[in-house]
PDB file of N, CA and C in Angstrom:
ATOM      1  N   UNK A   1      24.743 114.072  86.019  1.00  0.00           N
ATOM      2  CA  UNK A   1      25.365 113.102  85.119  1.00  0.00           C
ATOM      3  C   UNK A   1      26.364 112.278  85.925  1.00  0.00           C
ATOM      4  N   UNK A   2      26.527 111.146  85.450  1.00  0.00           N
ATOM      5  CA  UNK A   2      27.437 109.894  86.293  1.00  0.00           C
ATOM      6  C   UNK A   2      28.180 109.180  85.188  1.00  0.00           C
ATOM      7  N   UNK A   3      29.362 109.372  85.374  1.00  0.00           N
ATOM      8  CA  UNK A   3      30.062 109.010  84.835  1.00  0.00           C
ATOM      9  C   UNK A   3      30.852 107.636  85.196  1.00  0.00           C
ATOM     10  N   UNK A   4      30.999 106.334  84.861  1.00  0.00           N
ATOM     11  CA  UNK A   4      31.420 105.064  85.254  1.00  0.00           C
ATOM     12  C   UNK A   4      32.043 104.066  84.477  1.00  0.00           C
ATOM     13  N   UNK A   5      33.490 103.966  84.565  1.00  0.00           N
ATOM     14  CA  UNK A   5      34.579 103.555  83.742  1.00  0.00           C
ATOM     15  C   UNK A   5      34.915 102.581  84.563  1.00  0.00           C
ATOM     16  N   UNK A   6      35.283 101.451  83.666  1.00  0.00           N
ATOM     17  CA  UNK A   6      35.702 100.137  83.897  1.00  0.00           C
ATOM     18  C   UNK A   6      36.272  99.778  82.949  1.00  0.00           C
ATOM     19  N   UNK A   7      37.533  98.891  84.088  1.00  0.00           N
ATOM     20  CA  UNK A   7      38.769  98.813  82.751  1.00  0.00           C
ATOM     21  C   UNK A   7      38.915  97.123  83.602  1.00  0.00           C
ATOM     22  N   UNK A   8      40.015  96.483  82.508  1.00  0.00           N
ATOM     23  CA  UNK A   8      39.772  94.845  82.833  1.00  0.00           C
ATOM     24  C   UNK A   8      40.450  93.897  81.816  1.00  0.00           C
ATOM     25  N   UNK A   9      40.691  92.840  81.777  1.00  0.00           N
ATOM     26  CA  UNK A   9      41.356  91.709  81.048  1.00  0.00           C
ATOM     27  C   UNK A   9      40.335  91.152  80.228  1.00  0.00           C
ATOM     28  N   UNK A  10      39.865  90.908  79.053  1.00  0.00           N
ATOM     29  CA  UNK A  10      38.666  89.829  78.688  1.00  0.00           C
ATOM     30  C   UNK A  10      39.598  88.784  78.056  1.00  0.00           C
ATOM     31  N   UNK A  11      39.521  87.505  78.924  1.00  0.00           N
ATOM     32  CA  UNK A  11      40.300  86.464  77.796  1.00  0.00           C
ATOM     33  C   UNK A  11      39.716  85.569  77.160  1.00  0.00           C
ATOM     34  N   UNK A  12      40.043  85.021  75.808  1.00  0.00           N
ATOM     35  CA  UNK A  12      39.613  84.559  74.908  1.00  0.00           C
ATOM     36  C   UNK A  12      40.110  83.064  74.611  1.00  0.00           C
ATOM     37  N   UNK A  13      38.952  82.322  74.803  1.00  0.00           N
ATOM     38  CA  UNK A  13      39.204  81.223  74.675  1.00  0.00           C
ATOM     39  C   UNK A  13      39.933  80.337  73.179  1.00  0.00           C
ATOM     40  N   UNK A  14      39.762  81.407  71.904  1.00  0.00           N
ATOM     41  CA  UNK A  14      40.371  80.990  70.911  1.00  0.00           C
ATOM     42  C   UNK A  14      41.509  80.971  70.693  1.00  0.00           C
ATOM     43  N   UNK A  15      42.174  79.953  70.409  1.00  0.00           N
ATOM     44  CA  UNK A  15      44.036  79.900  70.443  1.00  0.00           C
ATOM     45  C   UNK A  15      44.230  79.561  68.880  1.00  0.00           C
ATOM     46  N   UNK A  16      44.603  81.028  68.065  1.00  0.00           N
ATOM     47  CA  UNK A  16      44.578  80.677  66.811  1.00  0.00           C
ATOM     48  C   UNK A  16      45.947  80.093  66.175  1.00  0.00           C
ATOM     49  N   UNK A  17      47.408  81.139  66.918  1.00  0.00           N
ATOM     50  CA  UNK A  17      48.396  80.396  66.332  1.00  0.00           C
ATOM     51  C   UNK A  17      48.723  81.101  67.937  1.00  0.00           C
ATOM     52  N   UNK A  18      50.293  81.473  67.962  1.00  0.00           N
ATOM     53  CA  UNK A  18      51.129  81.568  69.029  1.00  0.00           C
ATOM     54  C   UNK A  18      51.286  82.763  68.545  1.00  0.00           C
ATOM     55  N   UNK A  19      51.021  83.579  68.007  1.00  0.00           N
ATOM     56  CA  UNK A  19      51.194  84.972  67.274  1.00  0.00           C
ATOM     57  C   UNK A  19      49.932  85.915  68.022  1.00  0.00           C
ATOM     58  N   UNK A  20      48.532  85.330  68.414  1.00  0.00           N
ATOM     59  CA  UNK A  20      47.825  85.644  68.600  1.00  0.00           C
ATOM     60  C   UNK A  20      47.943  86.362  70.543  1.00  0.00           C
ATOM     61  N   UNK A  21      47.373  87.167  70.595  1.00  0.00           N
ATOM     62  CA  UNK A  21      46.934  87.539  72.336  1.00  0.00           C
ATOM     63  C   UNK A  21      46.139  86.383  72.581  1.00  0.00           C
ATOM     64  N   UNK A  22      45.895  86.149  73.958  1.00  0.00           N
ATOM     65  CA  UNK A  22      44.769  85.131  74.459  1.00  0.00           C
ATOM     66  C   UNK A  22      44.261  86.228  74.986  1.00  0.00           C
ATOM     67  N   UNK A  23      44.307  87.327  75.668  1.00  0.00           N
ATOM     68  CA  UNK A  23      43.757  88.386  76.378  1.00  0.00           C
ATOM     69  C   UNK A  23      43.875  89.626  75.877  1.00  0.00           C
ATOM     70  N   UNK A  24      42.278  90.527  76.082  1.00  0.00           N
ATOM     71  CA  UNK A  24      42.906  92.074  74.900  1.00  0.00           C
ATOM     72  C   UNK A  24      42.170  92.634  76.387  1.00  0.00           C
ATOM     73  N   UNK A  25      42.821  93.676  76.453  1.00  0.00           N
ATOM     74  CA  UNK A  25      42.606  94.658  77.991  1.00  0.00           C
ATOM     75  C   UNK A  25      41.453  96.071  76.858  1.00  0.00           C
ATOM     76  N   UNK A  26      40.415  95.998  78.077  1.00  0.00           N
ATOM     77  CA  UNK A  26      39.239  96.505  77.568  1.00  0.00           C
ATOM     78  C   UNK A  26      38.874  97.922  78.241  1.00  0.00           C
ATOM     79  N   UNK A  27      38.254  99.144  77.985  1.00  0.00           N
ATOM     80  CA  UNK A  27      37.863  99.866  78.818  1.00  0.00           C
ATOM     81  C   UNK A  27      36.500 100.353  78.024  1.00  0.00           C
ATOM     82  N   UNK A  28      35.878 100.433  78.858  1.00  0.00           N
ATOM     83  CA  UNK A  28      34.520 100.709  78.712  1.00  0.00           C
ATOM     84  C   UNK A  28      34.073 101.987  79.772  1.00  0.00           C
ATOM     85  N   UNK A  29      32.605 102.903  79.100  1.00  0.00           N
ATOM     86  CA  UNK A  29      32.787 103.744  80.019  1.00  0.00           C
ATOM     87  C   UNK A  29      31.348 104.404  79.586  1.00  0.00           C
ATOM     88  N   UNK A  30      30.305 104.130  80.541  1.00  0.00           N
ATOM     89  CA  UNK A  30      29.087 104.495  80.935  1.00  0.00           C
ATOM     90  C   UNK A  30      28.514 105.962  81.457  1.00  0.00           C
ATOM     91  N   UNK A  31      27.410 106.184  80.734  1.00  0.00           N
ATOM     92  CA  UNK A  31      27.011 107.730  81.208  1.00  0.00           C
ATOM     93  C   UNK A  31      25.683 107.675  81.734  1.00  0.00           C
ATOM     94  N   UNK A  32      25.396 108.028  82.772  1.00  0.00           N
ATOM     95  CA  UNK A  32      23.957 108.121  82.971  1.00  0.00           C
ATOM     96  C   UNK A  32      23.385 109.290  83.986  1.00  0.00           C
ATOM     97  N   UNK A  33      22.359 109.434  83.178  1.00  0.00           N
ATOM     98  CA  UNK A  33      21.563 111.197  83.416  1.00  0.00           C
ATOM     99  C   UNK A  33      20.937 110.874  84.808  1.00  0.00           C
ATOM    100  N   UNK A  34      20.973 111.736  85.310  1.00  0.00           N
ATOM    101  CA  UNK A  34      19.598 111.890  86.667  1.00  0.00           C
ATOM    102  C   UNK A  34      18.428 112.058  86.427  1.00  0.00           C
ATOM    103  N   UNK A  35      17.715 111.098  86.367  1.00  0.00           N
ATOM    104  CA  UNK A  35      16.100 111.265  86.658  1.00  0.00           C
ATOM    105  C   UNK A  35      15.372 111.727  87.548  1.00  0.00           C
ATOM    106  N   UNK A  36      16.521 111.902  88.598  1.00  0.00           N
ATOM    107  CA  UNK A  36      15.455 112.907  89.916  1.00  0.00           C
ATOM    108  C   UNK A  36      15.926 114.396  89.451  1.00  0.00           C
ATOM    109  N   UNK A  37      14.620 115.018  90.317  1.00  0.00           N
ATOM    110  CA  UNK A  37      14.812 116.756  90.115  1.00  0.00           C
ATOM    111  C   UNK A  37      14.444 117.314  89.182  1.00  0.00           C
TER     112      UNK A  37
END
Protein backbone atom coordinates (compact mmCIF):
# COMPACT_ATOMS: atom_id res chain seq x y z
CA UNK A 1 0.00 0.00 0.00
CA UNK A 2 1.21 3.70 -0.88
CA UNK A 3 0.21 6.19 0.73
CA UNK A 4 0.47 10.00 -0.99
CA UNK A 5 -0.55 13.31 0.61
CA UNK A 6 -0.54 16.59 -0.87
CA UNK A 7 -1.19 19.69 0.70
CA UNK A 8 -1.33 23.30 -1.21
CA UNK A 9 -3.10 26.78 -1.76
CA UNK A 10 -6.12 26.51 -4.43
CA UNK A 11 -7.03 30.15 -5.29
CA UNK A 12 -10.18 31.26 -6.42
CA UNK A 13 -10.84 33.48 -8.87
CA UNK A 14 -14.30 34.63 -7.37
CA UNK A 15 -14.16 37.91 -5.35
CA UNK A 16 -17.51 37.89 -3.67
CA UNK A 17 -17.26 40.67 -1.00
CA UNK A 18 -13.97 41.48 1.15
CA UNK A 19 -15.31 39.09 3.83
CA UNK A 20 -14.61 36.27 1.57
CA UNK A 21 -10.94 34.07 1.37
CA UNK A 22 -9.55 34.30 -2.24
CA UNK A 23 -7.53 31.10 -1.23
CA UNK A 24 -8.75 27.87 0.92
CA UNK A 25 -5.52 25.59 1.74
CA UNK A 26 -6.40 21.99 0.63
CA UNK A 27 -5.09 18.51 1.60
CA UNK A 28 -5.76 15.66 -0.23
CA UNK A 29 -4.51 12.18 0.25
CA UNK A 30 -4.26 9.10 -2.11
CA UNK A 31 -4.06 5.30 -1.52
CA UNK A 32 -2.90 2.88 -3.84
CA UNK A 33 -2.61 -1.03 -3.62
CA UNK A 34 0.25 -3.03 -5.28
CA UNK A 35 -0.51 -4.90 -8.21
CA UNK A 36 2.72 -6.72 -8.29
CA UNK A 37 3.19 -10.02 -6.25
Amino acid sequence: MIKFEHYGLRGSDVRLSKDKPYAKVFREMYYFESLTG
